[in-house]
N, C-alpha and C. Protein backbone atom coordinates (compact mmCIF):
# COMPACT_ATOMS: atom_id res chain seq x y z
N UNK A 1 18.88 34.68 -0.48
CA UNK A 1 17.68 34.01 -0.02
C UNK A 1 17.71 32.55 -0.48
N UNK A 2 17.00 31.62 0.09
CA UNK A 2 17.66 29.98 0.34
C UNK A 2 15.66 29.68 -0.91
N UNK A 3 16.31 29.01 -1.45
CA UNK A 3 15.35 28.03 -2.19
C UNK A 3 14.17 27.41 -1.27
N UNK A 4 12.90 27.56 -1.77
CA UNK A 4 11.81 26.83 -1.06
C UNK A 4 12.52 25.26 -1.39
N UNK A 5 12.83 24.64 -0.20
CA UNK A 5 12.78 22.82 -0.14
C UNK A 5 11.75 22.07 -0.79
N UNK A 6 11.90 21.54 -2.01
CA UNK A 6 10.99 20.59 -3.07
C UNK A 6 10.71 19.63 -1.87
N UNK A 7 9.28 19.46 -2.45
CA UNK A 7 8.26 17.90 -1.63
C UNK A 7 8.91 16.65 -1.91
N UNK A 8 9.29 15.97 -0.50
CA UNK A 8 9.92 14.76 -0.84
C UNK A 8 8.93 13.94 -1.73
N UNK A 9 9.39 13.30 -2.28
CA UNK A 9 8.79 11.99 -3.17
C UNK A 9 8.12 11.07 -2.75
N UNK A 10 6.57 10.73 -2.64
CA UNK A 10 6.36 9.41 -2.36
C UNK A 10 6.75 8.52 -2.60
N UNK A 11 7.25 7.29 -1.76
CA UNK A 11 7.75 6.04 -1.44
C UNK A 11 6.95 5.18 -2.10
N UNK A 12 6.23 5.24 -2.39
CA UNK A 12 5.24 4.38 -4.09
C UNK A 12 5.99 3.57 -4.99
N UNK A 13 6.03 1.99 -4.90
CA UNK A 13 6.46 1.63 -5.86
C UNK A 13 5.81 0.81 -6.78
N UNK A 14 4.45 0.79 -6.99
CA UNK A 14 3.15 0.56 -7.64
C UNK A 14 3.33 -0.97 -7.76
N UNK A 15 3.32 -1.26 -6.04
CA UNK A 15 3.23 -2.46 -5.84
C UNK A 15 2.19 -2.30 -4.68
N UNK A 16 0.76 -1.98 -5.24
CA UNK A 16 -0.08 -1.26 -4.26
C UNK A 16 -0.99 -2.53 -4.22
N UNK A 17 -0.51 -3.33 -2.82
CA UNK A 17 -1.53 -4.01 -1.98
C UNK A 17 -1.43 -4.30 -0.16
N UNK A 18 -3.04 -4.12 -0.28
CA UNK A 18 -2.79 -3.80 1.63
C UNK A 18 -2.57 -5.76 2.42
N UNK A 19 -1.94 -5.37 3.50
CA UNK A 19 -1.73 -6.77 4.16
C UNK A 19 -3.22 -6.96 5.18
N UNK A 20 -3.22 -7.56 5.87
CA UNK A 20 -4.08 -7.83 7.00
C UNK A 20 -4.28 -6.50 8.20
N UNK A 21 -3.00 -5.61 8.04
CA UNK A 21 -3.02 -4.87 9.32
C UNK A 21 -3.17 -3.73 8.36
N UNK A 22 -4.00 -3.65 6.99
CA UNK A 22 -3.87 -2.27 6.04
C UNK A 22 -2.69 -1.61 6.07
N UNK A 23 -1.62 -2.46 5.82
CA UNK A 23 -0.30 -2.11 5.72
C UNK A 23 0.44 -2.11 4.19
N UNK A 24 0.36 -1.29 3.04
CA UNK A 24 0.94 -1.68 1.69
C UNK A 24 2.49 -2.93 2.19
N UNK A 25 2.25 -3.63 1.00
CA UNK A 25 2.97 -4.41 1.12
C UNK A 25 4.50 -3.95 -0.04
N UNK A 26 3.80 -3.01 -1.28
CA UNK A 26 5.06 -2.42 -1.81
C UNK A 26 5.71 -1.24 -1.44
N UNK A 27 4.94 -0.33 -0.51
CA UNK A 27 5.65 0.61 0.29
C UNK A 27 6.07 0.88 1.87
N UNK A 28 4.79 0.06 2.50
CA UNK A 28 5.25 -0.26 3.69
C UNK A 28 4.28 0.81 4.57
N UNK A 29 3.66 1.87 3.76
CA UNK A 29 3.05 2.56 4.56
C UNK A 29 1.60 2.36 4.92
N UNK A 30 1.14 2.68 5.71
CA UNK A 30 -0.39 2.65 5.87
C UNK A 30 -1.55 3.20 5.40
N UNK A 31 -2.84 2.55 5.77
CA UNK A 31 -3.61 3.46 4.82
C UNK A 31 -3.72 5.23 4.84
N UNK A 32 -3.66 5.28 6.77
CA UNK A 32 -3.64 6.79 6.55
C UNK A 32 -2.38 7.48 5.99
N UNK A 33 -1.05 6.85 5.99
CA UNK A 33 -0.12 7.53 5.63
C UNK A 33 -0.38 7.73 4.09
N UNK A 34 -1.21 6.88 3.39
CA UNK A 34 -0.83 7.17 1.95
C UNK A 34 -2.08 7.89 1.77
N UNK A 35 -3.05 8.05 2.81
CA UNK A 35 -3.97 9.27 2.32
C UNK A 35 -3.62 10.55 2.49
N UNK A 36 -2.65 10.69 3.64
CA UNK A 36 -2.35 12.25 3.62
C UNK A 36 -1.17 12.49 3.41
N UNK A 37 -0.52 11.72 2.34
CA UNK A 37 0.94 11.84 2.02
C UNK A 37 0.64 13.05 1.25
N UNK A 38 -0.17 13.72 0.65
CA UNK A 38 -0.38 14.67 -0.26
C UNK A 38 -0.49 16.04 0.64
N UNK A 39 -0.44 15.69 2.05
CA UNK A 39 -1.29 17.05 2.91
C UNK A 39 0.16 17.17 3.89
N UNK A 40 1.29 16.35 3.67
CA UNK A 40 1.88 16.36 4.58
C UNK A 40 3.39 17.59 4.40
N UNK A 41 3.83 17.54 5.49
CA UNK A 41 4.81 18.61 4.94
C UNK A 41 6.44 17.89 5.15
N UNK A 42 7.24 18.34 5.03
CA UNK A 42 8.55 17.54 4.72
C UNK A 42 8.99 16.66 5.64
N UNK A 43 8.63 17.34 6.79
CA UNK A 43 9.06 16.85 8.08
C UNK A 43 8.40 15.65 8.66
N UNK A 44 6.82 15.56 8.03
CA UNK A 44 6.28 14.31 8.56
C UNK A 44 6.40 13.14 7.55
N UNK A 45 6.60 13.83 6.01
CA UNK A 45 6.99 12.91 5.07
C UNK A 45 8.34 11.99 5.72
N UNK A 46 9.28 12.56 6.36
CA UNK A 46 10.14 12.35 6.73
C UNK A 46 10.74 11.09 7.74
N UNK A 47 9.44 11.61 8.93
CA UNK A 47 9.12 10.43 9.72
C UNK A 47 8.48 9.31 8.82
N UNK A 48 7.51 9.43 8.49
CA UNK A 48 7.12 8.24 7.65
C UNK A 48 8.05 7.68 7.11
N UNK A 49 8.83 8.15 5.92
CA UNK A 49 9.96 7.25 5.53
C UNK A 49 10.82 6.61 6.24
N UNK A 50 10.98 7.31 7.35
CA UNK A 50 11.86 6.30 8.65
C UNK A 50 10.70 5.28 9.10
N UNK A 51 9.40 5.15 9.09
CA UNK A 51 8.78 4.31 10.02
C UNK A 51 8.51 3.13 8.77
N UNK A 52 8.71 3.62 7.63
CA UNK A 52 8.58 2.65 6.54
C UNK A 52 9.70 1.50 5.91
N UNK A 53 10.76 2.37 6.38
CA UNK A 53 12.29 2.05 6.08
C UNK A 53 12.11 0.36 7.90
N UNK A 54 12.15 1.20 9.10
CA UNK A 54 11.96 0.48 9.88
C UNK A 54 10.86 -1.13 10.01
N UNK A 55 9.68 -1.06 9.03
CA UNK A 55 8.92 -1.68 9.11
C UNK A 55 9.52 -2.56 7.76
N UNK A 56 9.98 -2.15 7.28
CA UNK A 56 10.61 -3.18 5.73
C UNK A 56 11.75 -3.63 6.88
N UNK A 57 12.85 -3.44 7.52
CA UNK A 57 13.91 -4.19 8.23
C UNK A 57 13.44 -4.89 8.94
N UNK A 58 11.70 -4.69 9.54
CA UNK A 58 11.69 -5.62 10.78
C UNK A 58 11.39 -6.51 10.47
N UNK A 59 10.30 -6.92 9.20
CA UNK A 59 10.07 -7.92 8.18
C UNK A 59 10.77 -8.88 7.21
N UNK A 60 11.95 -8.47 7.41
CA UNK A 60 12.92 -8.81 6.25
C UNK A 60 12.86 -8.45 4.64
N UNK A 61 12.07 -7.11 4.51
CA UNK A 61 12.43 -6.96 3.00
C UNK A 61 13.15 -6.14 2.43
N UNK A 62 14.24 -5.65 3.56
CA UNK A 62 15.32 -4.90 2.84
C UNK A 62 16.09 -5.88 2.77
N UNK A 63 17.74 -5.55 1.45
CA UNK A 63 18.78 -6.30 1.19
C UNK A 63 19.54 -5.74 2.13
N UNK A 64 20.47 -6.91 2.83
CA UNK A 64 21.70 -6.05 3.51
C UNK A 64 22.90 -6.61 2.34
N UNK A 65 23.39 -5.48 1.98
CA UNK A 65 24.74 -5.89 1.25
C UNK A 65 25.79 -6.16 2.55
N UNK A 66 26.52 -7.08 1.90
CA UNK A 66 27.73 -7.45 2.15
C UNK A 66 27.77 -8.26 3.54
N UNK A 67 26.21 -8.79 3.44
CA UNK A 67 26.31 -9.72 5.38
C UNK A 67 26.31 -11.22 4.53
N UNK A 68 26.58 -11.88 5.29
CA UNK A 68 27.07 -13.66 5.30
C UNK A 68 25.64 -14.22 5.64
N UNK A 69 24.91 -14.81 4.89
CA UNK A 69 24.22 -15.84 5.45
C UNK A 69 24.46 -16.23 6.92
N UNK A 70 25.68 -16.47 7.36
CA UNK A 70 26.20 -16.95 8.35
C UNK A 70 26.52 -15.95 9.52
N UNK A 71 26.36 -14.74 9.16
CA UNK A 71 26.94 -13.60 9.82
C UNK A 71 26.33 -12.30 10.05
């Protein structure tokens, strides 16, 4: 029999402030996402982290290793 799957981790990096569009600016998620991050189940945790991951690239606050200023 297969292990119950542990609750992914909130994306929290207690850099908790909202932007103009109630968007955290240290996690990227929204207000409703961080109210029912507690109600959610793996799969929507899941999406969220992709829509959070996506919204930090479209902004520029992920690092890309190994790109060129130039490139």
């Amino acid at each position: 029999m297969t292990a119950p799957e542990r609750p992914i981790a909130s994306p929290c990096v207690s850099i908790c402030a909202l932007d103009e569009q109630d968007m955290c600016t240290g996690c990227q998620r929204t207000v409703d996402e961080i109210t029912r991050w507690s109600r959610m189940d793996n799969n929507e945790r899941r999406e969220v982290l992709a829509l959070c991951h996506e919204r930090a690239r479209s902004s520029g606050l992920l690092l890309r290793v190994g790109v060129h200023a130039d490139g």
